[in-house]
N, C-alpha and C. Protein backbone atom coordinates (compact mmCIF):
# COMPACT_ATOMS: atom_id res chain seq x y z
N UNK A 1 48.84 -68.82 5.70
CA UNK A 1 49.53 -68.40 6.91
C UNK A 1 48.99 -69.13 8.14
N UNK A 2 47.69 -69.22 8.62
CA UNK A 2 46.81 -69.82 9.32
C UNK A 2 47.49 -71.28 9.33
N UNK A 3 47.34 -72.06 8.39
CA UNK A 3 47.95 -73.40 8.29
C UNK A 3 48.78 -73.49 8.70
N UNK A 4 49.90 -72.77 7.83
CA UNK A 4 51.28 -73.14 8.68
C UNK A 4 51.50 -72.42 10.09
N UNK A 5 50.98 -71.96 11.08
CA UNK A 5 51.02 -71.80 12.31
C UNK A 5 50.60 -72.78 12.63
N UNK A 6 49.21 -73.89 12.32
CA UNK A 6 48.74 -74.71 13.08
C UNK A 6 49.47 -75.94 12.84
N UNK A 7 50.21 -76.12 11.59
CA UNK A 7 51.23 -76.86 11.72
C UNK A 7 52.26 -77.26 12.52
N UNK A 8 52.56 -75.64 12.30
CA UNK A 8 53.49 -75.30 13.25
C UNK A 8 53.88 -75.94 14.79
N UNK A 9 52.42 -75.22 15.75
CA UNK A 9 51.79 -75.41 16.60
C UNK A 9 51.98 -77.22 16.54
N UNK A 10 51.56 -78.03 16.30
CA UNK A 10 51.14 -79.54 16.51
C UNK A 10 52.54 -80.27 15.83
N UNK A 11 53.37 -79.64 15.25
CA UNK A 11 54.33 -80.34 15.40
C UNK A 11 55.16 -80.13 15.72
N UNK A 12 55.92 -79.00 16.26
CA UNK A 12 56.77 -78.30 16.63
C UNK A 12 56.31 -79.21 18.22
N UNK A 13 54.86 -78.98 18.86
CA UNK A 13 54.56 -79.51 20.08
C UNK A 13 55.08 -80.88 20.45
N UNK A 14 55.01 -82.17 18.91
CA UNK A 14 55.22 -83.38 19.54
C UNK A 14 56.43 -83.14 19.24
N UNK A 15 57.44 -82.91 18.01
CA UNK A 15 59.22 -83.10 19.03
C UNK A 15 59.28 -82.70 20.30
N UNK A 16 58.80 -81.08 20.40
CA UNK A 16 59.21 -80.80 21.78
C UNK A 16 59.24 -81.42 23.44
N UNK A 17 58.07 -81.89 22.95
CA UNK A 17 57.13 -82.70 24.38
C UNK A 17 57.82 -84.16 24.23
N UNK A 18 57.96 -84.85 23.01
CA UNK A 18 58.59 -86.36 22.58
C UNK A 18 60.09 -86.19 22.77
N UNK A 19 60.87 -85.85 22.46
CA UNK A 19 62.23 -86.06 22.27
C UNK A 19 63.02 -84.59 23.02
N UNK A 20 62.34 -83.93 23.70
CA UNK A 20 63.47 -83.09 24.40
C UNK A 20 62.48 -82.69 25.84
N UNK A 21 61.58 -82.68 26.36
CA UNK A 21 60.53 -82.17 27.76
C UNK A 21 61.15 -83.81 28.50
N UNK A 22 60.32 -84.77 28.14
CA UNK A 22 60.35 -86.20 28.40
C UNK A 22 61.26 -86.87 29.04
N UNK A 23 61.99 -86.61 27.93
CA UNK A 23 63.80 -87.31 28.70
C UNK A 23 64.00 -85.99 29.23
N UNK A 24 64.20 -85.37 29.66
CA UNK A 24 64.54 -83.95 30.35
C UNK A 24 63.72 -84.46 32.03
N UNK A 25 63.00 -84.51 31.84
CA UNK A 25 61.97 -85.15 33.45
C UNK A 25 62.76 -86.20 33.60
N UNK A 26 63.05 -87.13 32.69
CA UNK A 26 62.95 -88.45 33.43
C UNK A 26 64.87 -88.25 33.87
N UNK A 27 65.33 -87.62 33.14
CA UNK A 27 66.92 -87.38 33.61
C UNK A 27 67.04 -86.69 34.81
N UNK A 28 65.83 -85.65 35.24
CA UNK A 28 66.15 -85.23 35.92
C UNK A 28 65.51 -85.40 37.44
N UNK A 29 64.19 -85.84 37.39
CA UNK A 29 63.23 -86.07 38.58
C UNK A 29 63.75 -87.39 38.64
N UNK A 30 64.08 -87.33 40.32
CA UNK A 30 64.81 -88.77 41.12
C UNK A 30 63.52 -89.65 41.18
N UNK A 31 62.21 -88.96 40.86
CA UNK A 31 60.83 -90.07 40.80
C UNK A 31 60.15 -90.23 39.55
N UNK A 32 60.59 -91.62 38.59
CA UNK A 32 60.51 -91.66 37.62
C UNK A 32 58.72 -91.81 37.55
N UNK A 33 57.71 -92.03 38.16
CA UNK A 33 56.60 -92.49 38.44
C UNK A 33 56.05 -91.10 38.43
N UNK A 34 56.69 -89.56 38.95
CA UNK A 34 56.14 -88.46 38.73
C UNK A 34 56.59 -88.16 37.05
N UNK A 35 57.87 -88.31 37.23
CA UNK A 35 58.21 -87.71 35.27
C UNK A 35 56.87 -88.75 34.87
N UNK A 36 56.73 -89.75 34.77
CA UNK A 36 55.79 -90.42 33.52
C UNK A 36 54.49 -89.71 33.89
N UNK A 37 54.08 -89.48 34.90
CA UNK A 37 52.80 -88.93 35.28
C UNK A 37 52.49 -87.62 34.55
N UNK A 38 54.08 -86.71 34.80
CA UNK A 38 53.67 -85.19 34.01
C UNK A 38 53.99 -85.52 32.32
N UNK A 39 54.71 -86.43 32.18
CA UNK A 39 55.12 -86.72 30.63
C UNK A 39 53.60 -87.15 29.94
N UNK A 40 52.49 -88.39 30.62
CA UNK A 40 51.63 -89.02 30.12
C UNK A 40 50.09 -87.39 30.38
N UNK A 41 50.63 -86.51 31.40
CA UNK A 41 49.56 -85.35 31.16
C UNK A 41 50.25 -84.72 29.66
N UNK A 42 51.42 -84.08 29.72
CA UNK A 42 52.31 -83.64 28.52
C UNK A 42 51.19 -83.99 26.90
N UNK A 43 51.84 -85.41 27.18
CA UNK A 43 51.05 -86.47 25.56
C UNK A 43 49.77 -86.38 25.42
N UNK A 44 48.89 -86.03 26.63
CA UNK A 44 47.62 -85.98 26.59
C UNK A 44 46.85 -84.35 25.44
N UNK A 45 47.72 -83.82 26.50
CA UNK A 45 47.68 -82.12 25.78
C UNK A 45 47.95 -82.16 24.95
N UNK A 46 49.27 -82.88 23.87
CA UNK A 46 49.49 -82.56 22.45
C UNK A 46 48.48 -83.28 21.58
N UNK A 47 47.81 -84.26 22.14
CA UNK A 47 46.96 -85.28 21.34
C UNK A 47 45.95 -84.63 21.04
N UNK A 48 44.99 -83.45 22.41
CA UNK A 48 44.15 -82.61 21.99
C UNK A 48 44.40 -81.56 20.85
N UNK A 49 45.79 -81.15 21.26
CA UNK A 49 46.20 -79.88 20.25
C UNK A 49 46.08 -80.69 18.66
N UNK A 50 46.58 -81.76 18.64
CA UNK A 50 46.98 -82.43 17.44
C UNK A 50 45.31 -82.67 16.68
N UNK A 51 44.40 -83.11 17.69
CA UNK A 51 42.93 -83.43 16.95
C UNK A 51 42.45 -82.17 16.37
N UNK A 52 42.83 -80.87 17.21
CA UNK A 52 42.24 -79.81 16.90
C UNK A 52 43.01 -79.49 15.64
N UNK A 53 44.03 -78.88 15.50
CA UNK A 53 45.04 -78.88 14.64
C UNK A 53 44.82 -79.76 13.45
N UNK A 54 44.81 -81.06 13.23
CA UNK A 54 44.19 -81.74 12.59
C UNK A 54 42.92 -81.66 11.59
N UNK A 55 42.00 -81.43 12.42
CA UNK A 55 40.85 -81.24 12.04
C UNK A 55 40.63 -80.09 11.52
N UNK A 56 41.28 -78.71 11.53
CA UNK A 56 41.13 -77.50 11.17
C UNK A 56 41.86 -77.74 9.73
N UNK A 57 43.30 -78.36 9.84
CA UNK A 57 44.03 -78.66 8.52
C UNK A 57 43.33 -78.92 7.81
N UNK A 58 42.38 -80.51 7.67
CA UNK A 58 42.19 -80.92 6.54
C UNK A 58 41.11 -80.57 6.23
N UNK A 59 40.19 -79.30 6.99
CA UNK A 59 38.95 -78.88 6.38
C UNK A 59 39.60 -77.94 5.23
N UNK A 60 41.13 -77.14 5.94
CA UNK A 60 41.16 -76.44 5.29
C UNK A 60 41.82 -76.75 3.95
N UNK A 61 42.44 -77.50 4.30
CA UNK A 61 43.08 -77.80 2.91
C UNK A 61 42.73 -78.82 1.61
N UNK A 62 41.69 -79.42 2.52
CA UNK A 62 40.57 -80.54 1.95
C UNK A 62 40.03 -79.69 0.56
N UNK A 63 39.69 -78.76 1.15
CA UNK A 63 38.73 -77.87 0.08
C UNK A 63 39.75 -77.29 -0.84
N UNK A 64 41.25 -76.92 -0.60
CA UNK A 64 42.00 -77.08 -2.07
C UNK A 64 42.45 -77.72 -2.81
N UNK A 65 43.16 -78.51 -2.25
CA UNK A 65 43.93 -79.48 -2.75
C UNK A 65 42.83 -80.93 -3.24
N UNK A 66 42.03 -80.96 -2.48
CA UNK A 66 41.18 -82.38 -3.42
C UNK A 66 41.89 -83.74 -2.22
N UNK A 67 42.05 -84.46 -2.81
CA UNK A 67 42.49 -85.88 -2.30
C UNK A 67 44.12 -86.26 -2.77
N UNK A 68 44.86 -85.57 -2.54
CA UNK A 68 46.30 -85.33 -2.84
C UNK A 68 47.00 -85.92 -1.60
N UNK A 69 48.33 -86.33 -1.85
CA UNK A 69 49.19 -87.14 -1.04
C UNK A 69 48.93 -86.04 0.51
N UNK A 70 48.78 -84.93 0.74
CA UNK A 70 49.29 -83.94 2.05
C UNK A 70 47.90 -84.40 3.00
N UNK A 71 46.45 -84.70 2.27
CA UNK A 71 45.76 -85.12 3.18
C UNK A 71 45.33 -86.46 3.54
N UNK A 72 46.32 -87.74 2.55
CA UNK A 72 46.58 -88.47 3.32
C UNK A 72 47.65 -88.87 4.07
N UNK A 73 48.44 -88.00 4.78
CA UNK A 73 49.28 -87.81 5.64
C UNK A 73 48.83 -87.15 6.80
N UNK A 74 47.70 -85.94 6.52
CA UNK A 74 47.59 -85.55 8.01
C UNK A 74 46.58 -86.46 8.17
N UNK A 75 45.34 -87.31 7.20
CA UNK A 75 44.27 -87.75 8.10
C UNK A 75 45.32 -89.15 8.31
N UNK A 76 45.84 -89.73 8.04
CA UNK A 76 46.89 -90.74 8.97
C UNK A 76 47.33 -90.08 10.77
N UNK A 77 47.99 -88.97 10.61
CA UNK A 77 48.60 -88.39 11.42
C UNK A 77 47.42 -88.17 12.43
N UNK A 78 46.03 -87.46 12.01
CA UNK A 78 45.22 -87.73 13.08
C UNK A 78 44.65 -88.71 13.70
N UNK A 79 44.25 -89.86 12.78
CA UNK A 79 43.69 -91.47 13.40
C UNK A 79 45.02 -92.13 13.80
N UNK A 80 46.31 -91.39 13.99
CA UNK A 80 47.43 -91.94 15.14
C UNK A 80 46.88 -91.64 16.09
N UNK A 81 46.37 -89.99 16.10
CA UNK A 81 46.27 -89.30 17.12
C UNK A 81 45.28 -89.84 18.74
N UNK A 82 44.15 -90.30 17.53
CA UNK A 82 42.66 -90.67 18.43
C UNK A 82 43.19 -92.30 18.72
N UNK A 83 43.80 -92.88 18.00
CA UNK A 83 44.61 -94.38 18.54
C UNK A 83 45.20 -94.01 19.60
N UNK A 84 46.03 -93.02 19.96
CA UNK A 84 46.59 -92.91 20.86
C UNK A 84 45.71 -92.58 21.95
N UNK A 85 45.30 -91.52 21.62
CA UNK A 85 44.45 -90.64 23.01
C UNK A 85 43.69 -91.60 23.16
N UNK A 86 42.95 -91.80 22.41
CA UNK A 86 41.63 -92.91 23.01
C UNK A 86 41.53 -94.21 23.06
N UNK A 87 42.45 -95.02 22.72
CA UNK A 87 42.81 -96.31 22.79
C UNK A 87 43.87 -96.82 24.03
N UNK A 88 45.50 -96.42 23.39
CA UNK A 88 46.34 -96.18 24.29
C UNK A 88 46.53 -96.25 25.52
N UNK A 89 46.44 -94.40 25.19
CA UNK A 89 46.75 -93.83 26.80
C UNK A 89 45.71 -93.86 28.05
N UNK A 90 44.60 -94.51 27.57
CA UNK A 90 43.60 -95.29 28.60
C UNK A 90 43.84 -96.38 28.83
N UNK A 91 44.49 -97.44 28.36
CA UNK A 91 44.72 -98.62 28.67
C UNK A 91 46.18 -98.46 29.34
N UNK A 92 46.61 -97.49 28.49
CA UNK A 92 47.60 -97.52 29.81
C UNK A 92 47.70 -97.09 31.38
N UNK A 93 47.00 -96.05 31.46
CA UNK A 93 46.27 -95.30 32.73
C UNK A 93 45.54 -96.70 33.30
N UNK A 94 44.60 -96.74 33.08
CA UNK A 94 43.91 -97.82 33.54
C UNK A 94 45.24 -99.30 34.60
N UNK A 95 46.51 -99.41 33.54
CA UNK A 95 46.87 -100.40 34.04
C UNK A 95 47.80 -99.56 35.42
N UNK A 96 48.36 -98.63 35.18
CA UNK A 96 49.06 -97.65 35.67
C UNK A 96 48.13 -97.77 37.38
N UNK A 97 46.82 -97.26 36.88
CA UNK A 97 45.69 -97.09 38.83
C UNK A 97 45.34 -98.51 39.21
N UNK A 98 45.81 -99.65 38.09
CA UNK A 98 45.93 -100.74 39.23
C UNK A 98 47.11 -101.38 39.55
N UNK A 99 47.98 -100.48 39.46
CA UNK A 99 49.71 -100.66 39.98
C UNK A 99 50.70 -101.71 39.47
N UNK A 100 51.69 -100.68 39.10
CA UNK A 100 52.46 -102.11 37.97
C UNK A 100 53.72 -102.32 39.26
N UNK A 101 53.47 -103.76 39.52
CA UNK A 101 54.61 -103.86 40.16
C UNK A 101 55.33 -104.87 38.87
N UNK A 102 56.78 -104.46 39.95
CA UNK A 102 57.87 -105.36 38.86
C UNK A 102 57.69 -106.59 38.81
N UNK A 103 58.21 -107.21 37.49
CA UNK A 103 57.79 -108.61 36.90
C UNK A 103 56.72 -108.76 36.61
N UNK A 104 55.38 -108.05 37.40
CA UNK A 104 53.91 -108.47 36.80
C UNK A 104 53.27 -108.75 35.84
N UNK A 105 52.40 -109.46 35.28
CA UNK A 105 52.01 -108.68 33.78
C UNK A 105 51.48 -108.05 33.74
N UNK A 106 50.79 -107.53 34.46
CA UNK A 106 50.13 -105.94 34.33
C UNK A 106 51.90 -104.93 33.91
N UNK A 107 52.79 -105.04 34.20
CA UNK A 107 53.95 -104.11 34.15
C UNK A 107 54.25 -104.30 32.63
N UNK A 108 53.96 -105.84 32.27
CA UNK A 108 54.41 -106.09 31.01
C UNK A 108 53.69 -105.67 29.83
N UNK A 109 52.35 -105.98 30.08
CA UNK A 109 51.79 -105.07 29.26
C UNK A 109 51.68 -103.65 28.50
N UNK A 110 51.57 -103.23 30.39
CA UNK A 110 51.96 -101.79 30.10
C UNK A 110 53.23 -101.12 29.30
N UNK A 111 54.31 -102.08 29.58
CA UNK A 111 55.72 -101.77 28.77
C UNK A 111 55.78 -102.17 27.49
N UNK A 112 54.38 -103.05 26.74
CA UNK A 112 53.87 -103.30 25.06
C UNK A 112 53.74 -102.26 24.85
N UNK A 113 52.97 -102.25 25.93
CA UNK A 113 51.47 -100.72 24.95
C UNK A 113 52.40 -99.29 25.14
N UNK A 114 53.58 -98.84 25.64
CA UNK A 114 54.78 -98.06 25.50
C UNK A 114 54.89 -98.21 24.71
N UNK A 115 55.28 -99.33 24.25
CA UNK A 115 56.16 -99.56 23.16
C UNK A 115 55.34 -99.25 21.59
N UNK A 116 54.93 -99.63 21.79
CA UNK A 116 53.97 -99.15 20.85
C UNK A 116 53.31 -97.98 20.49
N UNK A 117 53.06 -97.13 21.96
CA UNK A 117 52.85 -96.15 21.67
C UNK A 117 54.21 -94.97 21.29
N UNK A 118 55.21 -95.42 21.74
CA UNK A 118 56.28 -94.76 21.36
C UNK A 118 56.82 -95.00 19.63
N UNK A 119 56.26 -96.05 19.35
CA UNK A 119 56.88 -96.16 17.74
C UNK A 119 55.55 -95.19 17.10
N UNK A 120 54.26 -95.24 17.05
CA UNK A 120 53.06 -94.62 16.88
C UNK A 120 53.57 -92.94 16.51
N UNK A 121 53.99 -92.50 17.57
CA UNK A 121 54.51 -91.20 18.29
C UNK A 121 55.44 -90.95 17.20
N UNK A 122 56.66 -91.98 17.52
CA UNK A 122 57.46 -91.21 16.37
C UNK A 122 57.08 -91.64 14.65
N UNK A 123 56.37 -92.27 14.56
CA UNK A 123 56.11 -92.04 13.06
C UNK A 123 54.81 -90.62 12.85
N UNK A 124 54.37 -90.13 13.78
CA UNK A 124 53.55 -89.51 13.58
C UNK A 124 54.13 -88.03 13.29
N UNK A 125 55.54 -87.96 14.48
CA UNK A 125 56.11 -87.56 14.51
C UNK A 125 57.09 -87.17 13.01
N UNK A 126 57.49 -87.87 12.46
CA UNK A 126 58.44 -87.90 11.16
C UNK A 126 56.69 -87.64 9.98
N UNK A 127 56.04 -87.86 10.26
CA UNK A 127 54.94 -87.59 9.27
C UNK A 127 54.79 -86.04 9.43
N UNK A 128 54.59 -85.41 10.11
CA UNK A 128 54.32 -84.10 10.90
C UNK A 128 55.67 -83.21 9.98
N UNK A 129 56.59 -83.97 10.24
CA UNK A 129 58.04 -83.16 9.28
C UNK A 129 58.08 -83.40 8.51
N UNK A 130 57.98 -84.22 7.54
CA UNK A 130 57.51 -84.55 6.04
C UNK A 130 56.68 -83.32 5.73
N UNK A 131 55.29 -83.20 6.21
CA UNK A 131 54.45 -81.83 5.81
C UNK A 131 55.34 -80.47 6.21
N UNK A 132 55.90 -80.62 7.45
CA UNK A 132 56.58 -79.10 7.55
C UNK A 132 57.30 -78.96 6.11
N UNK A 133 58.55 -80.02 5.89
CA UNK A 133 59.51 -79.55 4.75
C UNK A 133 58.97 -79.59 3.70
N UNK A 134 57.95 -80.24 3.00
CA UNK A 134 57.04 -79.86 2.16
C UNK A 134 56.18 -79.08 1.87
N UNK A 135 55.68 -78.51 3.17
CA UNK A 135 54.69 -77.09 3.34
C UNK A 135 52.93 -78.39 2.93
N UNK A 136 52.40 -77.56 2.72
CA UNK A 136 50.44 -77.97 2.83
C UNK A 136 50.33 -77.36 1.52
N UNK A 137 51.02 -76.49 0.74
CA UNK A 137 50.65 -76.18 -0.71
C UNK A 137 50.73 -77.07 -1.70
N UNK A 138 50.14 -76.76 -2.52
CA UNK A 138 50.14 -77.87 -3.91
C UNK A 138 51.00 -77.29 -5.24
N UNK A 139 52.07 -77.22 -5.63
CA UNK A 139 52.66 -76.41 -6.36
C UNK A 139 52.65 -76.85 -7.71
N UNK A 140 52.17 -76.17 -8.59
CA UNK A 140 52.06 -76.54 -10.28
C UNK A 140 53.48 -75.74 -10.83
N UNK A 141 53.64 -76.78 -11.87
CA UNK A 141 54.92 -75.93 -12.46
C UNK A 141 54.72 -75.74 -13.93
């Protein structure tokens, strides 16, 4: 029961925050520079939830299941996680407080390392639903 809440919890969080909060700001705030600001706090928060979440999973399920396909999916899903948070979204911040003007390459960069972090996101994302519709149990027949 525990599991699947924290499942729950960390993936239910990145669709929500990825594909419906996100574009919701940026459709709607006339200052796209504030949407990315509350969107890049947003990603920050699920990345914590996701390490924690993470890390609680595969202690817990580590100890049943053994080395079975479900925990190499979430420990993937978490070393997205710390790629992101701690790689990433600092290099992107970083380029962000020394100001992307248009055409720059500081702008261009920053619009790689998006990019990248947005494909990251959604495979972590589609990994995260793979375990939901499968559940964290190991079923013998």
């Amino acid at each position: 029961m525990g599991e699947r809440v924290l499942l729950t919890l960390w993936v239910g969080g990145l669709w929500v925050i990825g594909y419906l909060v996100t574009p919701t700001l940026f459709s709607m705030l006339g200052d796209r520079q504030l949407a990315g600001n509350i969107a890049g706090q947003l990603f920050h928060i699920i990345s914590y939830v996701g390490l924690v979440c993470g890390a609680m999973l595969l202690l817990s399920i580590f100890k049943r299941l053994g080395l079975h396909w479900r925990i190499w999916v979430l420990l993937a899903m978490v070393l997205l996680v710390a790629i992101m948070a701690f790689i990433l979204q600092p290099m992107m911040q970083n380029l962000k407080l020394q100001g992307l003007i248009e055409g720059s390459p500081a702008q261009a960069k920053f619009g790689m390392l998006h990019g990248v972090s947005a494909v990251l996101y959604l495979i972590n994302a589609l990994m995260g639903l793979i375990l939901v519709v499968f559940g964290l149990q190991k079923y013998h027949k």
